[in-house]
C-alpha atoms as a PDB file:
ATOM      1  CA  UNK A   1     -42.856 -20.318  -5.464  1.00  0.00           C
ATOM      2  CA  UNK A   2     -43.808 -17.078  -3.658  1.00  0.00           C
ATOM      3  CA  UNK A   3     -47.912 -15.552  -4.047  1.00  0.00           C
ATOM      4  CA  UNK A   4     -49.332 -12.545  -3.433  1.00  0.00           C
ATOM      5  CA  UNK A   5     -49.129 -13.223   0.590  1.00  0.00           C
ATOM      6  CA  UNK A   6     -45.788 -12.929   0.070  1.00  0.00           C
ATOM      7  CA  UNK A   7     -45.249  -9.664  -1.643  1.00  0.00           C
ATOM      8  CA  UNK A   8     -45.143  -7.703   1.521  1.00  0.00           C
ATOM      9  CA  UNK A   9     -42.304  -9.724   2.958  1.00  0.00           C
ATOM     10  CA  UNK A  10     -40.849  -9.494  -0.544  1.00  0.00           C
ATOM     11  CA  UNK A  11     -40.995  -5.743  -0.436  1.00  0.00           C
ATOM     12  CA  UNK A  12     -39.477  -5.348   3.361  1.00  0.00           C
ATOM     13  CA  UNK A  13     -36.397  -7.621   2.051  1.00  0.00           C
ATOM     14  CA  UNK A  14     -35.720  -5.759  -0.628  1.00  0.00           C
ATOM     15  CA  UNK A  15     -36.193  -2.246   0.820  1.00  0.00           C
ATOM     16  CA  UNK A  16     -34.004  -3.731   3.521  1.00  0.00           C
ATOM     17  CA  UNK A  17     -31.104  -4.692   1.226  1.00  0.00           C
ATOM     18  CA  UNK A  18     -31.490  -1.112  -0.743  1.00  0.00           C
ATOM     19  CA  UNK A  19     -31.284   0.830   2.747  1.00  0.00           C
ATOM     20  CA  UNK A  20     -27.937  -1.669   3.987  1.00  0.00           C
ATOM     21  CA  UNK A  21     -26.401  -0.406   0.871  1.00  0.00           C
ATOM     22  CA  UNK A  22     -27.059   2.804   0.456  1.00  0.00           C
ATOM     23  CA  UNK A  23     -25.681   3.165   4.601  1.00  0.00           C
ATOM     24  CA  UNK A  24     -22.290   1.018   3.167  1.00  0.00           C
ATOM     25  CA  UNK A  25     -22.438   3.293   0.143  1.00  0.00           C
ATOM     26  CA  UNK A  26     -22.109   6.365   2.412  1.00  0.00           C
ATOM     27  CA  UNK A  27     -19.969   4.925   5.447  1.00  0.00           C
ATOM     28  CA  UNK A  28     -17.767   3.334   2.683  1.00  0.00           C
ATOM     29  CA  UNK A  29     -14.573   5.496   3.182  1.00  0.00           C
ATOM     30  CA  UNK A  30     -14.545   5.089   6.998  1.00  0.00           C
ATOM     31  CA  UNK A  31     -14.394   1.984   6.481  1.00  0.00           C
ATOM     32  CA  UNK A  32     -11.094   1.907   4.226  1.00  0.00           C
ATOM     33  CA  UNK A  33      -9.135   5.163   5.825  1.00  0.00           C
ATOM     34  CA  UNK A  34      -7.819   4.924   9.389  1.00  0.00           C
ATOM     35  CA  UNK A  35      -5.973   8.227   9.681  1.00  0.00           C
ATOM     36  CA  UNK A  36      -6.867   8.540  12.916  1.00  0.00           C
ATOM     37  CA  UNK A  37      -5.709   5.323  14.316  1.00  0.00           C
ATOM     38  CA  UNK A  38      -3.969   5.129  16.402  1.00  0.00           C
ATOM     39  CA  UNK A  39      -3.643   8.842  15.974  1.00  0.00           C
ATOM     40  CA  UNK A  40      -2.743  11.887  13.144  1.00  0.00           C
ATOM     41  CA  UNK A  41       0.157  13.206  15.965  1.00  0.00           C
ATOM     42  CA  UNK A  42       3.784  12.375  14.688  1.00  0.00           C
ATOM     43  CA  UNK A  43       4.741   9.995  17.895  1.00  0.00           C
ATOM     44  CA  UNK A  44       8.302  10.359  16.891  1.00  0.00           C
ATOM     45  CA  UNK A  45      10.939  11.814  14.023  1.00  0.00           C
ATOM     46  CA  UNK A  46      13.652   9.657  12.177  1.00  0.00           C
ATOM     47  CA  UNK A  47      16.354  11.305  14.345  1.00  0.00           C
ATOM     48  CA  UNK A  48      15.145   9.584  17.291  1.00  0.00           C
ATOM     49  CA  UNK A  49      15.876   6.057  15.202  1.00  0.00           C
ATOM     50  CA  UNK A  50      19.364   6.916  14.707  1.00  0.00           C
ATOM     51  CA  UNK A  51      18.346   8.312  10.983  1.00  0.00           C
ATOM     52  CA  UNK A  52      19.082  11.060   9.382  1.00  0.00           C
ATOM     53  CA  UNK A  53      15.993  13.085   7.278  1.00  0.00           C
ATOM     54  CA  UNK A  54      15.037  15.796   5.848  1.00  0.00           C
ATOM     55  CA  UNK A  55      11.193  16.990   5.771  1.00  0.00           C
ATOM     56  CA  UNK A  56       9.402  17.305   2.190  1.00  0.00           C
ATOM     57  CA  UNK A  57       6.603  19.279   1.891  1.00  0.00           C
ATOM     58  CA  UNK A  58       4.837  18.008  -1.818  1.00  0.00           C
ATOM     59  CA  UNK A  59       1.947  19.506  -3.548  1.00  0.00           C
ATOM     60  CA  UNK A  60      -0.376  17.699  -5.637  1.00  0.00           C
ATOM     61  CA  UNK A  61      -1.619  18.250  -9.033  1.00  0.00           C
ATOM     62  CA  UNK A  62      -5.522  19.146  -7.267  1.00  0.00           C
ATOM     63  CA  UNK A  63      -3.674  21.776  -5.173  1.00  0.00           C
ATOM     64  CA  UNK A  64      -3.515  19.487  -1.531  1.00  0.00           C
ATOM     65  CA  UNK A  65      -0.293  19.699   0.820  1.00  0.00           C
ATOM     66  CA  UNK A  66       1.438  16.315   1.596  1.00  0.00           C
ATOM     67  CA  UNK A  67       3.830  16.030   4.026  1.00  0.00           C
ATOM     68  CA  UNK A  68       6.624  13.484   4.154  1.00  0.00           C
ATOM     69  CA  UNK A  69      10.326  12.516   5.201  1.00  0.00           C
ATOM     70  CA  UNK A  70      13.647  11.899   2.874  1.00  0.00           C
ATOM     71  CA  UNK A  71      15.912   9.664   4.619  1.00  0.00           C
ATOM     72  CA  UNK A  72      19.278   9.082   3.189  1.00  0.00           C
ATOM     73  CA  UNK A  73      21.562   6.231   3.096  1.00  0.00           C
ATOM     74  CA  UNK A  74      23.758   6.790   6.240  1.00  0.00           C
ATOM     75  CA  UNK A  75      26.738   5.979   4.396  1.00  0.00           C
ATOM     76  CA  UNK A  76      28.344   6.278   0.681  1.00  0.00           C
ATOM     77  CA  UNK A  77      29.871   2.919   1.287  1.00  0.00           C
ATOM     78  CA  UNK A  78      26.964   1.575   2.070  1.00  0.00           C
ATOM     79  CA  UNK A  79      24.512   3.009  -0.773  1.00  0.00           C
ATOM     80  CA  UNK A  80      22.947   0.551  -3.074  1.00  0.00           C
ATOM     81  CA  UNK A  81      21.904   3.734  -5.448  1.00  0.00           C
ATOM     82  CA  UNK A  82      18.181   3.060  -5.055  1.00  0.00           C
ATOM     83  CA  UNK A  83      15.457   4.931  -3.399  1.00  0.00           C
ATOM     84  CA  UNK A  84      12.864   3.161  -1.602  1.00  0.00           C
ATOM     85  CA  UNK A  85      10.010   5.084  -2.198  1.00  0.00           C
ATOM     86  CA  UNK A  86       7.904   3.839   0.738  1.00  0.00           C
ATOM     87  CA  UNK A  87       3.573   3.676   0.532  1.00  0.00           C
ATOM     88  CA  UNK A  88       2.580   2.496   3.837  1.00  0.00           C
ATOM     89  CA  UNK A  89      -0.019   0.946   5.931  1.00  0.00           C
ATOM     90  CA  UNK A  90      -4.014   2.198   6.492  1.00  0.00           C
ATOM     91  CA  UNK A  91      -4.030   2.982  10.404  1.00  0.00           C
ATOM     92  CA  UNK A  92      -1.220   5.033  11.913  1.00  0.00           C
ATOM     93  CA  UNK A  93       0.950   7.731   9.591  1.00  0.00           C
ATOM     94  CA  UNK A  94       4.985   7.476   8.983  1.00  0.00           C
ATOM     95  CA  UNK A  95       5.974   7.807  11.683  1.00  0.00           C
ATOM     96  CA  UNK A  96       4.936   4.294  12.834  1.00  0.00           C
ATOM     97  CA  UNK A  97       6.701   2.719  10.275  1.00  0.00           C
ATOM     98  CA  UNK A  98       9.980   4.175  11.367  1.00  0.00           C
ATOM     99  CA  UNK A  99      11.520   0.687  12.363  1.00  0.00           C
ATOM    100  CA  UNK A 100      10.504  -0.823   8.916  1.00  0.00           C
ATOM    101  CA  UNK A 101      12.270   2.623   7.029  1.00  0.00           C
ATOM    102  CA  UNK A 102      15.329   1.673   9.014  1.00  0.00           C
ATOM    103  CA  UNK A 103      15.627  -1.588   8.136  1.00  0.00           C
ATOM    104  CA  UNK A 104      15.625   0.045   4.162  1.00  0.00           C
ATOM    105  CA  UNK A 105      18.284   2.179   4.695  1.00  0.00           C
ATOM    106  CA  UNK A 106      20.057  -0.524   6.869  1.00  0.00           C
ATOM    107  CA  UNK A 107      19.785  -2.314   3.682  1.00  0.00           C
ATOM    108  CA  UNK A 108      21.347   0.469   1.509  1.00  0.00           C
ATOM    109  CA  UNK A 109      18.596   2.306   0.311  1.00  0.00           C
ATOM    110  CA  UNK A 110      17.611   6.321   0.181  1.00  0.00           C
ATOM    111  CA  UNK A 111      14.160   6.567   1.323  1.00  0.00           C
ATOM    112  CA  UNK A 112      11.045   8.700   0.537  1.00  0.00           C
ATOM    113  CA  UNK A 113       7.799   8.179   2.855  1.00  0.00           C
ATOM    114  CA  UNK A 114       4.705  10.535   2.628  1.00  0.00           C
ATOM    115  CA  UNK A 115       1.762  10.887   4.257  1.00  0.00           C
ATOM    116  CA  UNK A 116      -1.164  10.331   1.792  1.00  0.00           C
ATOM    117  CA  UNK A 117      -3.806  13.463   2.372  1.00  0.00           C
ATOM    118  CA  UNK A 118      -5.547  13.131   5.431  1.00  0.00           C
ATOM    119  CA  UNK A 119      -2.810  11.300   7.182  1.00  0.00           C
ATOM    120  CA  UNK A 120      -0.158  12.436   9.864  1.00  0.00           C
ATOM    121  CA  UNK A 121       0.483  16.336   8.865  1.00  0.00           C
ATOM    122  CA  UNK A 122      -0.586  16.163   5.105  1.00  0.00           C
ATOM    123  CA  UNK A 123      -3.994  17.944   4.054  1.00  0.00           C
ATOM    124  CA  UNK A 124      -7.126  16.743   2.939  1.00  0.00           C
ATOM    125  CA  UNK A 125      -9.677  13.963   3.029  1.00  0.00           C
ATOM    126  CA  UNK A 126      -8.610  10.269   1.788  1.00  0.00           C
ATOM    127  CA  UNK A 127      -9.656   8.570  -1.551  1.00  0.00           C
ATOM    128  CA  UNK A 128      -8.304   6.513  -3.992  1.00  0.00           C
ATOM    129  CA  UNK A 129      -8.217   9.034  -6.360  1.00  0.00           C
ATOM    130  CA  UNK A 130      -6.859  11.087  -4.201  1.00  0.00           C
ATOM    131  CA  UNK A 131      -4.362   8.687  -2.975  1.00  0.00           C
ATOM    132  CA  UNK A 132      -3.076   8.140  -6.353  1.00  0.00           C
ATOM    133  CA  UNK A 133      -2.558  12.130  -6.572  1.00  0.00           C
ATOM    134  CA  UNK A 134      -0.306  11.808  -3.685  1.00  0.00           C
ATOM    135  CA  UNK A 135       1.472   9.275  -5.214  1.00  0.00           C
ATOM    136  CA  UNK A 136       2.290  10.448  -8.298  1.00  0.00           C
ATOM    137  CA  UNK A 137       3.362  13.721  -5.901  1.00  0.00           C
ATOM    138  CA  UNK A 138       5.801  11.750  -4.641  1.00  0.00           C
ATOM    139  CA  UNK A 139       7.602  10.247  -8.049  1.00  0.00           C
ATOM    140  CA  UNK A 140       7.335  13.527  -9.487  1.00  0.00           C
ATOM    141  CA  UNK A 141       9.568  14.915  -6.459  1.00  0.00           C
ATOM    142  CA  UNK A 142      12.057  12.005  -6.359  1.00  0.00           C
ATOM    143  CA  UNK A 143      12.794  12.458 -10.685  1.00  0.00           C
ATOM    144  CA  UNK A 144      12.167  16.465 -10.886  1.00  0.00           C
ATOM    145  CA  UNK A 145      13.575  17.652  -7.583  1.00  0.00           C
ATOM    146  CA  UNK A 146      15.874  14.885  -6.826  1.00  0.00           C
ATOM    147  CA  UNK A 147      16.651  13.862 -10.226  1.00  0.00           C
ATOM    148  CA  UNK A 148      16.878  10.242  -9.366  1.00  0.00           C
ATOM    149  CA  UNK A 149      16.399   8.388 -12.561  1.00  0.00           C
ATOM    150  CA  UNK A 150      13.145   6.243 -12.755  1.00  0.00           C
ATOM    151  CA  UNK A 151      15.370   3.219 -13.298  1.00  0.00           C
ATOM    152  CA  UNK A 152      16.876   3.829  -9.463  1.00  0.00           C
ATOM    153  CA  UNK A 153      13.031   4.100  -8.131  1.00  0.00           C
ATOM    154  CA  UNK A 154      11.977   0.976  -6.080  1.00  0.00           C
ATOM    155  CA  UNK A 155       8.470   1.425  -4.889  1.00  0.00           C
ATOM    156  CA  UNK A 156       7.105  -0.244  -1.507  1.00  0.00           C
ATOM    157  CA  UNK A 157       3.485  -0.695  -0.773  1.00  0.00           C
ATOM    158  CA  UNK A 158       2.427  -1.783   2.172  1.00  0.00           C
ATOM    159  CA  UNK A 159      -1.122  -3.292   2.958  1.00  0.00           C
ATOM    160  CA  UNK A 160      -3.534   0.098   1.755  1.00  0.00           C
ATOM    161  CA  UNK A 161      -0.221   1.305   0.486  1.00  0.00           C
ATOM    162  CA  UNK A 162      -0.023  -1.787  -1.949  1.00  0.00           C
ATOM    163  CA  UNK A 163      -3.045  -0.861  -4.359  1.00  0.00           C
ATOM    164  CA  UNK A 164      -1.080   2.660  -4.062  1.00  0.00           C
ATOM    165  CA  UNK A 165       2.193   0.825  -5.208  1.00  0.00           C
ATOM    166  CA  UNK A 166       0.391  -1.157  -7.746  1.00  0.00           C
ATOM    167  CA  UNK A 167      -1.048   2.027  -9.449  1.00  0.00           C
ATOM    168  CA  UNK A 168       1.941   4.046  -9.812  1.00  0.00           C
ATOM    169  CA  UNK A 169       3.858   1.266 -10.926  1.00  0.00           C
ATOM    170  CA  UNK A 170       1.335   0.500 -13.949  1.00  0.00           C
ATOM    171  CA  UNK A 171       1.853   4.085 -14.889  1.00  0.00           C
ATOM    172  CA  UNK A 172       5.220   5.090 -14.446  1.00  0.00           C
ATOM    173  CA  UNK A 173       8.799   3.162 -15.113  1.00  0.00           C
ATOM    174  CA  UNK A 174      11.062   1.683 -11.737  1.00  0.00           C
ATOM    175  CA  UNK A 175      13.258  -0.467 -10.832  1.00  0.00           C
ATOM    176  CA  UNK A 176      10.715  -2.645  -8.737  1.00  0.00           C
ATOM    177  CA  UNK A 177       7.929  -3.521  -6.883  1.00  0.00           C
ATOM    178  CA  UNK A 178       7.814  -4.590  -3.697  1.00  0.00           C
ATOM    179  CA  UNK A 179       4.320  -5.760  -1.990  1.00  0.00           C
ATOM    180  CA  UNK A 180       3.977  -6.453   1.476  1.00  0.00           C
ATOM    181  CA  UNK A 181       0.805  -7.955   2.835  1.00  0.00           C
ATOM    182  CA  UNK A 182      -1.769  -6.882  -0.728  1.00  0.00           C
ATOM    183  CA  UNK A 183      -4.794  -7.938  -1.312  1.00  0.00           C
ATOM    184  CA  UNK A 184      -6.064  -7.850  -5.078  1.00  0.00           C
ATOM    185  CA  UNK A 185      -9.454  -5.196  -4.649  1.00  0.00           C
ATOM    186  CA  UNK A 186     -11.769  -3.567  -1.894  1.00  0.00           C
ATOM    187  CA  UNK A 187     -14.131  -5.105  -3.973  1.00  0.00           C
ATOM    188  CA  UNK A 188     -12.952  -8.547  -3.057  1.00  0.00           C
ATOM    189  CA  UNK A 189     -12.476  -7.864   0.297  1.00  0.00           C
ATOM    190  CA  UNK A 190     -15.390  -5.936   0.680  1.00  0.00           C
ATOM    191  CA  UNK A 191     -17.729  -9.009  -0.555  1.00  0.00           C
ATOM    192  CA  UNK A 192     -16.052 -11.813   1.711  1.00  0.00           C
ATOM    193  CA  UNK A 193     -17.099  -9.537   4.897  1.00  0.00           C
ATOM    194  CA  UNK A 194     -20.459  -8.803   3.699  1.00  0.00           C
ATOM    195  CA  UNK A 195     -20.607 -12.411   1.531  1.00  0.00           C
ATOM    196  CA  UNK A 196     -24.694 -12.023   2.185  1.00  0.00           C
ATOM    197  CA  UNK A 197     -24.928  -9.097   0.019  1.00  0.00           C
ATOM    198  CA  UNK A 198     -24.325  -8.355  -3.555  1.00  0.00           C
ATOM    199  CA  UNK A 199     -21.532  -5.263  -2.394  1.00  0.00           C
ATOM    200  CA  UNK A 200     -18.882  -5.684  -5.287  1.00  0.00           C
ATOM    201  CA  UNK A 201     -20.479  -3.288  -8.423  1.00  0.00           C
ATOM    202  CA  UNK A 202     -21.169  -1.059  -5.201  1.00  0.00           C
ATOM    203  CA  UNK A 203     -17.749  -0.109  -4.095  1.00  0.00           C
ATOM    204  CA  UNK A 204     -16.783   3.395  -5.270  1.00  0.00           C
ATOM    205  CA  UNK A 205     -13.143   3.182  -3.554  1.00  0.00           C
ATOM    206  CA  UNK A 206     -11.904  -0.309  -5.808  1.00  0.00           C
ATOM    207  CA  UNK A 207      -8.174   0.168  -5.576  1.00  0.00           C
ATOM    208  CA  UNK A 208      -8.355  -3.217  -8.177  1.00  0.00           C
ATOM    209  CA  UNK A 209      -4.344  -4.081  -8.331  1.00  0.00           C
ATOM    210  CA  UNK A 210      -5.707  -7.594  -9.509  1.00  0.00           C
ATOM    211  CA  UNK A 211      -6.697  -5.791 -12.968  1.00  0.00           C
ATOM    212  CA  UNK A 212      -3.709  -3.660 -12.746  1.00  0.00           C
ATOM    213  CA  UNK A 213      -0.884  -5.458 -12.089  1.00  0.00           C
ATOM    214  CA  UNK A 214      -0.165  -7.393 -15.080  1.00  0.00           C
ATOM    215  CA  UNK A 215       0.577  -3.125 -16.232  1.00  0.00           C
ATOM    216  CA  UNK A 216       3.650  -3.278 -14.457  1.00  0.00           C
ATOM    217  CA  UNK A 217       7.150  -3.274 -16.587  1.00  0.00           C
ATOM    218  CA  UNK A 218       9.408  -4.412 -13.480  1.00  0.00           C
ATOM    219  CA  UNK A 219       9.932  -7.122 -11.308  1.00  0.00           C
ATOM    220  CA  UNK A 220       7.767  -7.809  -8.437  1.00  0.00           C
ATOM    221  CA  UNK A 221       8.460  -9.038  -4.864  1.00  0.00           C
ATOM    222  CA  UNK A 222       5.197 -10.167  -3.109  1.00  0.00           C
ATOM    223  CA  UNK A 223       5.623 -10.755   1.254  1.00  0.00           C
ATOM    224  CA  UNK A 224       2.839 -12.269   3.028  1.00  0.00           C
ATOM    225  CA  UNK A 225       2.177 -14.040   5.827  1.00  0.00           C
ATOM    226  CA  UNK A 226      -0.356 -17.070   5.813  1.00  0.00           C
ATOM    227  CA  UNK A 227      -1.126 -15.942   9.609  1.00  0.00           C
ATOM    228  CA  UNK A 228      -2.579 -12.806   8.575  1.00  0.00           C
ATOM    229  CA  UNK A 229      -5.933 -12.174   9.575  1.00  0.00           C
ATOM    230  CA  UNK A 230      -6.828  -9.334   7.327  1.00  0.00           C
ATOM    231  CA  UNK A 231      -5.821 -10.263   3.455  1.00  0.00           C
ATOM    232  CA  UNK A 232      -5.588 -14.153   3.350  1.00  0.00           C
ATOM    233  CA  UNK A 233      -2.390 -15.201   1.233  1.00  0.00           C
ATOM    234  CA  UNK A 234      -4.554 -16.286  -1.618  1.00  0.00           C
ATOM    235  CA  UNK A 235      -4.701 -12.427  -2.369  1.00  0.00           C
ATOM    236  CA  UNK A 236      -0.836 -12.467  -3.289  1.00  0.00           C
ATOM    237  CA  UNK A 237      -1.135 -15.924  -4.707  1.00  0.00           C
ATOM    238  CA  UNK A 238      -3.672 -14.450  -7.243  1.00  0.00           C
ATOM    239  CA  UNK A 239      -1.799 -11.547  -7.606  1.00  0.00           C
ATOM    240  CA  UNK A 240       1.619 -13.267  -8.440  1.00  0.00           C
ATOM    241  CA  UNK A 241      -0.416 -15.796 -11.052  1.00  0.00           C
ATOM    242  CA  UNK A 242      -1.723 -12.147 -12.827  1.00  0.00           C
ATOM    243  CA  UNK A 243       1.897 -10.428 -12.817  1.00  0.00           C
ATOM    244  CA  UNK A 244       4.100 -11.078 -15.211  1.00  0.00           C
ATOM    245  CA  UNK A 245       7.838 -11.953 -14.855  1.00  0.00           C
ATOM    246  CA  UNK A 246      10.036 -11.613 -13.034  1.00  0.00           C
ATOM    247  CA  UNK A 247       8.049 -11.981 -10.160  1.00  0.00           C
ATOM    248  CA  UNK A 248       8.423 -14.069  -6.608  1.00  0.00           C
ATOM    249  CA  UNK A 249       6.470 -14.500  -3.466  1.00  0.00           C
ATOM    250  CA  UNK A 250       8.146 -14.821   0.089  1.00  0.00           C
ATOM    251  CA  UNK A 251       6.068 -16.098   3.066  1.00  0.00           C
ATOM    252  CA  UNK A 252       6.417 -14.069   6.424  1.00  0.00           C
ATOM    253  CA  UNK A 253       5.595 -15.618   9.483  1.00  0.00           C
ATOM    254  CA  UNK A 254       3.095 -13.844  11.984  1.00  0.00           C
ATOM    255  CA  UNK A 255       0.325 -11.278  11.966  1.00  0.00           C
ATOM    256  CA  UNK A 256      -0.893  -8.605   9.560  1.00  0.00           C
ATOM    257  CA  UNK A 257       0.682  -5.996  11.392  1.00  0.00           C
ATOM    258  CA  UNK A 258       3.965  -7.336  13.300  1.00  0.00           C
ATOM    259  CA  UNK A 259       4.950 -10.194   9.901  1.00  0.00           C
ATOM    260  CA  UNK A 260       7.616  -7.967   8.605  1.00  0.00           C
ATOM    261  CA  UNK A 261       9.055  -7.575  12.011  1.00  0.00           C
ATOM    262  CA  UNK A 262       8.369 -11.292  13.051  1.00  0.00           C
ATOM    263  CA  UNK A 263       9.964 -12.181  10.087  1.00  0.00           C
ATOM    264  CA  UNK A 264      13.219  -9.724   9.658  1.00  0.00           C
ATOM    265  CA  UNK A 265      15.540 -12.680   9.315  1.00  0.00           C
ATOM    266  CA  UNK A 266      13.626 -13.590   6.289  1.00  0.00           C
ATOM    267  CA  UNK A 267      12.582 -10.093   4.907  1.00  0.00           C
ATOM    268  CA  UNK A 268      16.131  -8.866   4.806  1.00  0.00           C
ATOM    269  CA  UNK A 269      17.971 -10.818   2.651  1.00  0.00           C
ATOM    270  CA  UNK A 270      14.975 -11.555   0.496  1.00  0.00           C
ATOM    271  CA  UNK A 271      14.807  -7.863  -0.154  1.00  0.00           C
ATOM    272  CA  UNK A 272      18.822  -7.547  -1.020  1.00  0.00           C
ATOM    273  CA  UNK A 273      18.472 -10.787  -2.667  1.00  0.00           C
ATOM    274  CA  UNK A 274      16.075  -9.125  -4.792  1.00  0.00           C
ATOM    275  CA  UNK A 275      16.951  -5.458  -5.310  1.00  0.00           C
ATOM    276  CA  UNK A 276      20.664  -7.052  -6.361  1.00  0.00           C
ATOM    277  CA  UNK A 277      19.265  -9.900  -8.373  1.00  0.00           C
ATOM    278  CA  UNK A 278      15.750  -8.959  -9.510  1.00  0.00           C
ATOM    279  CA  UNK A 279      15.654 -11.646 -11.637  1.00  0.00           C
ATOM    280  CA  UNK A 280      16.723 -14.684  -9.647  1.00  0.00           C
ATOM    281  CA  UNK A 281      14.813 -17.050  -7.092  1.00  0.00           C
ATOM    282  CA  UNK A 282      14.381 -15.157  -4.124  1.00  0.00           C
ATOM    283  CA  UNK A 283      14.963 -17.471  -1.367  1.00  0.00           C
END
């Protein structure tokens, strides 16, 4: 039992704890946006990949400018029909995930990747509010502009990109879902780092696919590594249990941000084994 003696050691704890999370509170988005690394500069264009684009400039509903790239399927022969419509990582901007978009047309996809605001050249300041504008910026182009039914619209998120992903899907029809590397909330990761402190009714920026995913009309395609040092695999095991079917989870080989790469001989054909037969075993 504590006495009066200890009230003032009481009071320093608590004020303590208050002033930790009212500095988390405040430094919260730099801790979940990396626009700037490694930087916002466009290191390279698709052309330099051997790809084809064509530059999109989107506008959100709130009035910011996103900036993104259309890459078609090099060749009719080759097209599947879908387009890829590609969410991707926290650090970096699109043009680092160049290799990855070739790999989706490689695979016979048409793909969209945009910039969420903040990142590469699009405007603005991150949130996941925000992020979710961008998003639905994106759909909006690909079934308005493009008039590519919603039924043709596979949607890829990748790490950040994946509560992105998880949102659009629960609010808008596709074809599927693809996850690579999720995790199920900020909140959840936010409270293993700082497991000492009562963070998870704190975080403003919740991104909480684990309540949303079970939303989602369309099969799912979960890839994770259990070498990842960022998001654990349990994330996409809870995930998957939460989903409904069809669903399947793949397991990459490697770290968070080289497993899809590490792992190409299993990501491609589990990814044409899927967009072809959505509803079969992925192997």
């Amino acid at each position: 039992m504590f006495g009066l003696d200890d009230l003032p050691f009481l009071f320093g704890a608590a004020t303590g704890i208050v002033l930790v999370m009212a500095f988390l509170c405040w430094y919260e988005p730099r801790m979940i946006f990396y626009p700037h690394i490694p930087t916002r500069q466009l290191e390279q264009t698709p052309d330099k990949v051997g790809l084809k684009y064509e530059s999109v400039d989107l506008r959100t509903t709130d009035g910011v400018s996103l900036h993104g790239w259309f890459l078609p399927c090099r060749a009719e022969s080759e097209a599947t029909g879908f387009t890829l419509l590609y969410f991707h990582g926290n650090a970096g901007n699109i043009s680092h995930g160049l290799s990855k978009c070739r790999t989706f047309v490689e695979l016979g996809l048409d793909v969209l990747a945009i910039d969420y605001r903040g990142y590469g050249q699009s405007e603005g300041r991150p949130s996941e509010k925000g992020t979710y504008s961008d998003a639905s910026a994106a759909y909006d182009y690909l079934t308005q502009q493009r008039h590519t039914p919603s039924e043709k619209i596979v949607v890829y998120g990748e790490s950040l990109g994946s509560g992105v992903a998880v949102d659009l899907a629960a609010r808008v029809p596709v074809r599927a879902v693809v996850l690579e590397a999720p995790f199920t909330s900020i909140a959840d990761v936010a409270q293993r780092i700082f497991w000492f402190l009562p963070v998870h009714p704190f975080v403003r920026n919740r991104y909480d696919s684990i309540r949303k995913i079970s939303c989602i009309n369309a099969p799912l395609l979960l890839l994770h590594s259990r070498n990842d040092e960022f998001f654990r695999i349990r994330h996409s095991l809870r995930l998957l249990k939460a989903a409904t079917e069809p669903k399947h989870l793949v397991e990459l080989r490697g770290k968070h941000a080289v497993a899809f790469s590490e792992s190409l001989d299993i990501c491609r054909p589990a990814l044409q084994n899927f967009l072809t037969q959505p509803k079969a075993v992925v192997r």
